[in-house]
Protein backbone atom coordinates (compact mmCIF):
# COMPACT_ATOMS: atom_id res chain seq x y z
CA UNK A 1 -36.56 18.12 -171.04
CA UNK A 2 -34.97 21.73 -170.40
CA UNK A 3 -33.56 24.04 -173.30
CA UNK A 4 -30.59 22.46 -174.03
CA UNK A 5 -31.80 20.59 -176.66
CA UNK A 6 -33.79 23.39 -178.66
CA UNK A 7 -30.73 25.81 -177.97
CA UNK A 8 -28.24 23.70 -179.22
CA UNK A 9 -30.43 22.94 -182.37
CA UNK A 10 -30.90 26.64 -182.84
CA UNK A 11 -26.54 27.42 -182.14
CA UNK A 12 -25.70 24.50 -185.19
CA UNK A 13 -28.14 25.68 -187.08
CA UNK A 14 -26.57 29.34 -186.61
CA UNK A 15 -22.66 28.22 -186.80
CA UNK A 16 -23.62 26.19 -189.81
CA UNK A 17 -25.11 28.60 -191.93
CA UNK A 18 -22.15 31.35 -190.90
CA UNK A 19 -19.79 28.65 -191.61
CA UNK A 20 -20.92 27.94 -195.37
CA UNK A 21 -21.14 32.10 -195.89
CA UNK A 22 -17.53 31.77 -194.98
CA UNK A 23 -16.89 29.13 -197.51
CA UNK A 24 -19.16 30.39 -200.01
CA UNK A 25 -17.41 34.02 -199.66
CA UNK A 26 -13.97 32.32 -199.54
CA UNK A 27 -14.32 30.64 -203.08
CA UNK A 28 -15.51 33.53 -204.78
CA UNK A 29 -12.60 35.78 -203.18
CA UNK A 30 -10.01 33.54 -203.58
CA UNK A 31 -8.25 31.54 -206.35
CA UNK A 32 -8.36 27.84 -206.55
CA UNK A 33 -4.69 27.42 -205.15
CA UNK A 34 -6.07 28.78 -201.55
CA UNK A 35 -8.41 26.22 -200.95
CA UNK A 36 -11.20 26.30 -197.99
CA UNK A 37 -9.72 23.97 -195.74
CA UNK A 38 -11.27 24.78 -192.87
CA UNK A 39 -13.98 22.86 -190.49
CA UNK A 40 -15.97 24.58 -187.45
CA UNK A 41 -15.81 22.34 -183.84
CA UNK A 42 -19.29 22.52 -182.31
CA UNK A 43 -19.50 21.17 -178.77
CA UNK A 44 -22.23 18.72 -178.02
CA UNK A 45 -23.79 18.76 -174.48
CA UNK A 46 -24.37 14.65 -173.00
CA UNK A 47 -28.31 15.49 -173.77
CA UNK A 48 -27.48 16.58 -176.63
CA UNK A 49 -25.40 13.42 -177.67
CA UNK A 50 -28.04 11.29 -176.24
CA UNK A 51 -31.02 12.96 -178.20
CA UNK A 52 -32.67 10.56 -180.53
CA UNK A 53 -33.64 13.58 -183.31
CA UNK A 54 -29.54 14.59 -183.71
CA UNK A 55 -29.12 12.94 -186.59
CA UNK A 56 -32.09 14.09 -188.30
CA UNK A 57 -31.79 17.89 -186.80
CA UNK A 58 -27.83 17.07 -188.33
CA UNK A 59 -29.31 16.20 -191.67
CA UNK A 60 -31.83 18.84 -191.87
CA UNK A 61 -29.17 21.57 -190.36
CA UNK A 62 -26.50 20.41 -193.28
CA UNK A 63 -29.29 20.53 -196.35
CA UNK A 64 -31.05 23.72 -195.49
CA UNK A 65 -27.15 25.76 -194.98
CA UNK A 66 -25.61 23.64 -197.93
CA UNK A 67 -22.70 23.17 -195.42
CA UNK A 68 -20.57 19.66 -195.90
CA UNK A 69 -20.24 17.47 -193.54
CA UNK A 70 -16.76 17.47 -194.08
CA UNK A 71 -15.91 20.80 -192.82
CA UNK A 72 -17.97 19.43 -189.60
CA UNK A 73 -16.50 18.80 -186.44
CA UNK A 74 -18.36 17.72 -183.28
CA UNK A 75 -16.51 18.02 -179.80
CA UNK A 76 -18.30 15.18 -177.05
CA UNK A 77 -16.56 14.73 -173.71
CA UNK A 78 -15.66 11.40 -172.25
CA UNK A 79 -18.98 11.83 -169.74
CA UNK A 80 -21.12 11.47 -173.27
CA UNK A 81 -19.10 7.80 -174.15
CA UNK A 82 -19.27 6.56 -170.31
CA UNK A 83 -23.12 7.27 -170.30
CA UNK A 84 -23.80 6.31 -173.79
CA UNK A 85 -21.99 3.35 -174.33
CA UNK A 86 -24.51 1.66 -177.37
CA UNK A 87 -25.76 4.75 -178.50
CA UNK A 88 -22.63 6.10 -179.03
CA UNK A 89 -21.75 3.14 -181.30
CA UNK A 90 -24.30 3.83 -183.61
CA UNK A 91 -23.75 7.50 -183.55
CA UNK A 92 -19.94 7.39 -184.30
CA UNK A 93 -20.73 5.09 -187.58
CA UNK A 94 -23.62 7.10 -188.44
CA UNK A 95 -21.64 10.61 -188.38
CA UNK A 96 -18.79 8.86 -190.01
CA UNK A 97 -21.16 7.65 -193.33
CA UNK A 98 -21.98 11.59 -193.02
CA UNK A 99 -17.94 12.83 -193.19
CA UNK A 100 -18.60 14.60 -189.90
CA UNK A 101 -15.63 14.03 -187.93
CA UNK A 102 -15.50 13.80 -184.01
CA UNK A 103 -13.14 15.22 -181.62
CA UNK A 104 -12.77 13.60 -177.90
CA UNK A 105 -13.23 16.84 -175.77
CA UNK A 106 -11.17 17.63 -171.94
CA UNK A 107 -9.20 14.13 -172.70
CA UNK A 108 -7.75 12.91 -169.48
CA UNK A 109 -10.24 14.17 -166.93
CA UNK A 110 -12.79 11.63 -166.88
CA UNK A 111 -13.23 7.82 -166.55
CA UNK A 112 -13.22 6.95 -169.80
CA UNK A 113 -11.90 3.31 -170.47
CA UNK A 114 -8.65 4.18 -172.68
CA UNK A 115 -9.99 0.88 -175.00
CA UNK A 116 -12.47 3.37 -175.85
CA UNK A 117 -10.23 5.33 -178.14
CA UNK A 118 -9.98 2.42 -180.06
CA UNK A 119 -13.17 1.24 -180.48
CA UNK A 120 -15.00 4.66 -181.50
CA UNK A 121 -12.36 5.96 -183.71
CA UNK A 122 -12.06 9.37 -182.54
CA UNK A 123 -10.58 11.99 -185.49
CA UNK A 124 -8.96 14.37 -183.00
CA UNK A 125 -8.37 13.94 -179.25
CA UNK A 126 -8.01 17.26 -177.40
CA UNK A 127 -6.23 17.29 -174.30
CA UNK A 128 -7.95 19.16 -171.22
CA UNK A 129 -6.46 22.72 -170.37
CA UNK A 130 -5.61 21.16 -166.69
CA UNK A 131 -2.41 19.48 -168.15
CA UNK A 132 -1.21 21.84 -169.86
CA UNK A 133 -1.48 24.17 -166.57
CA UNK A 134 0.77 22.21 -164.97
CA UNK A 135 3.04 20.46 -167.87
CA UNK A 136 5.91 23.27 -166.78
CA UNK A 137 5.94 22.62 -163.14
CA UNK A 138 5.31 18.50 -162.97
CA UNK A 139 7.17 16.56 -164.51
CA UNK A 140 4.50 13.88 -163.82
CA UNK A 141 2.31 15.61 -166.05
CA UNK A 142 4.82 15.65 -168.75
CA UNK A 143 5.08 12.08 -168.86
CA UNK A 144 1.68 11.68 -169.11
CA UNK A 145 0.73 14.40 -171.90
CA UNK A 146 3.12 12.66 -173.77
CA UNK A 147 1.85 9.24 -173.11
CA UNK A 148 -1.23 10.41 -174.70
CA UNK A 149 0.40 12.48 -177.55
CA UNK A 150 1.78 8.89 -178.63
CA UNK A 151 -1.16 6.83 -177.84
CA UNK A 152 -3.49 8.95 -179.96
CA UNK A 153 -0.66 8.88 -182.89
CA UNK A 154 -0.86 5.32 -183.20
CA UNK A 155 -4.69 5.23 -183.58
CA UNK A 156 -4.07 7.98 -185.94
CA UNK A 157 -5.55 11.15 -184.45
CA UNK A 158 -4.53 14.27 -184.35
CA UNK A 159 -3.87 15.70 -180.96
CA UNK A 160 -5.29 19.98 -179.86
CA UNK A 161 -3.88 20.99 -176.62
CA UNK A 162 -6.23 23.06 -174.73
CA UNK A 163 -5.78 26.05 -172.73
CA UNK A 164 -2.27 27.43 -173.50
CA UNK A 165 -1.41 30.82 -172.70
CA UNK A 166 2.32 31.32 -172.82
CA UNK A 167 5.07 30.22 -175.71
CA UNK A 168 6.88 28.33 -173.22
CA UNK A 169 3.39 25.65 -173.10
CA UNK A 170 2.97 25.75 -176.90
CA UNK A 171 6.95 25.04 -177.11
CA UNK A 172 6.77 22.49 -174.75
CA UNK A 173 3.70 20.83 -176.07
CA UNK A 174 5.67 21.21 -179.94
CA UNK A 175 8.84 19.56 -178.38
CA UNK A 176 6.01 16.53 -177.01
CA UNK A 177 4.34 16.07 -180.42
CA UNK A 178 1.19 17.95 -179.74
CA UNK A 179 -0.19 18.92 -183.56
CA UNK A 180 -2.34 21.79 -182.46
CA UNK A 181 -2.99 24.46 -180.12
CA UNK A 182 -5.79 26.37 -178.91
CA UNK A 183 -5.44 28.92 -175.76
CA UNK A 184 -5.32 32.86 -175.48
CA UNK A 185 -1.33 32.51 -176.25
CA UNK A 186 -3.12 32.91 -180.07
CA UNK A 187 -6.26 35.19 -179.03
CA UNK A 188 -9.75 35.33 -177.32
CA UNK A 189 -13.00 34.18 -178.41
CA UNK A 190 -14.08 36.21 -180.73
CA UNK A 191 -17.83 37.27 -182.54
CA UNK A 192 -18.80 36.30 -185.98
CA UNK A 193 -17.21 39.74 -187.33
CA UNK A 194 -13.65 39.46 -185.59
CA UNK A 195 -13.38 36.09 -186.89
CA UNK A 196 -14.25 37.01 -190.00
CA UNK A 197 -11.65 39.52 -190.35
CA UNK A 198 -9.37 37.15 -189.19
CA UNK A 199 -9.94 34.52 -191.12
CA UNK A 200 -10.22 36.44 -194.30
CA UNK A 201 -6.38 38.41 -193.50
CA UNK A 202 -5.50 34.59 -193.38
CA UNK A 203 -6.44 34.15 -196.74
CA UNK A 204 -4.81 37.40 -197.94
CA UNK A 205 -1.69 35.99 -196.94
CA UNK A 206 -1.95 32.97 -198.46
CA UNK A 207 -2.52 35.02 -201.86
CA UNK A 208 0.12 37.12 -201.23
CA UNK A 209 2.55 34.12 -200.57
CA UNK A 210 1.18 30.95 -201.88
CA UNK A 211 4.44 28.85 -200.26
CA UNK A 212 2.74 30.34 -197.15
CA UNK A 213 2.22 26.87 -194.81
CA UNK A 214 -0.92 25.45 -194.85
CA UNK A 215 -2.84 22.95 -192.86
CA UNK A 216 -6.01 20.83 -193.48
CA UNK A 217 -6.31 21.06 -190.10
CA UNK A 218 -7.04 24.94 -189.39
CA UNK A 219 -10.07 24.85 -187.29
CA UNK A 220 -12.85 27.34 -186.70
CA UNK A 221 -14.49 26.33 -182.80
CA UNK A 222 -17.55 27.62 -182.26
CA UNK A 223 -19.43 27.83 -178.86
CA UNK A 224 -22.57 29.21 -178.33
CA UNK A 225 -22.85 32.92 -180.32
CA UNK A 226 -19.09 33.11 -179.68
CA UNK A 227 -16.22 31.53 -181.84
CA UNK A 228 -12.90 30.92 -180.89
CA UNK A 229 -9.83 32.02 -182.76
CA UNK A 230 -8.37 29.57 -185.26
CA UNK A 231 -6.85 26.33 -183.62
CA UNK A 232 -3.39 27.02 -184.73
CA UNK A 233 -0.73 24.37 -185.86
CA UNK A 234 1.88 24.50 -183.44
CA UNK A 235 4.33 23.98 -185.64
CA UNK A 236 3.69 27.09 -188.11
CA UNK A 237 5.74 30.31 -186.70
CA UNK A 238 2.59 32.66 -186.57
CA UNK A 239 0.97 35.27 -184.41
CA UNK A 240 4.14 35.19 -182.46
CA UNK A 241 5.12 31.65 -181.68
CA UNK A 242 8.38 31.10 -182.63
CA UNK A 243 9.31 26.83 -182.67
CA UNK A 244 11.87 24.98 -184.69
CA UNK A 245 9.97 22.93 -187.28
């Protein structure tokens, strides 16, 4: 069977329970007005997906770290869906009844059957780093990030753009609809402790200056012992990024 299946036990196991000391830190730090709304991204492997114990390793995870499932986000790829047609069915209803949300990962680069978006009801569809790489120099791919950007809005997901690294993407991307962005334009992975710091100054802010925006979709994503910096709405003018609202 290979490790991927006890190592990705053991890394939601480990992002869940430094998620919920987040939270738990967060609520005593901070007044009531600042809420926690936050949820950490965890990227699920095909085996992974396809392993008949998730659900109960999910359940156990989520009980023994006191974490909710709705600050839970799992990331699959269109691979997962294609090879996992049934199963994935039954997963998406089952995670749902659980308020774990799921986010279609790398959008766009596989052969997933676009009906699919309808029929597993996908919270967030993230669009692969590849189009944004090119979105300045094609118009092609222009057209068709923003034949996605619309197609996801009418199924009513929210829509991450992967991989940006310069304003002129994220004000591009803003200008197409794109809700979020994630790319070193905002920073580089970082470990438990840089996050921490970051997401705590975050919350500082928001104490300082209530009016401060604030989304319900900030997002904490978490790979392996590494988590990435805070999936930034594109539309806030922070760490940098200047866009018209």
């Amino acid at each position: 069977m290979g490790l991927i299946i006890p190592i990705g036990k053991e890394v939601i196991r480990l992002s869940c329970e430094q998620f919920q000391q987040w939270k738990e830190r967060w609520l005593q730090q901070f007044p009531r007005n600042v809420p926690f709304n936050f949820h950490i991204n965890l990227n699920l492997s095909v085996r992974q997906f396809s392993d008949p114990d998730l659900l109960s390793n999910l359940d156990q995870i989520l009980n023994a770290s006191g974490l909710s499932g709705h600050n839970l986000t799992l990331e699959v790829t269109e691979t997962a869906l294609l090879d996992n047609d049934n199963l994935a069915t039954h997963l998406f209803k089952a995670l749902a009844s659980r308020h774990i949300q799921i986010a279609l990962d790398d959008f766009g680069t596989g052969y997933c059957s676009l009906s699919y978006l309808q029929r597993f009801k996908a919270q967030t569809l993230k669009i692969d780093r590849v189009f944004v790489s090119k979105l300045l120099d094609d118009p092609g791919t222009e057209a068709i990030v923003g034949a996605i950007v619309t197609l996801a809005h009418h199924l009513g997901m929210c829509v991450v753009a992967e991989g940006i690294e310069i304003p002129e993407q994220a004000e591009r991307l803003l200008a197409l609809g794109v809700d979020l962005g994630q790319g070193f334009l905002f920073g580089k992975p970082l470990p438990p402790s840089g996050t921490s710091a970051l997401l705590f100054d975050w919350g500082q802010r928001l104490v300082s200056n209530p009016d401060t925006p604030f989304s319900a979709y900030h997002t904490l994503s978490c790979y392996a012992k590494e988590v990435e910096p805070l999936e930034i709405p594109i539309l806030q003018r922070i760490y940098g990024l200047r866009a018209e609202s």
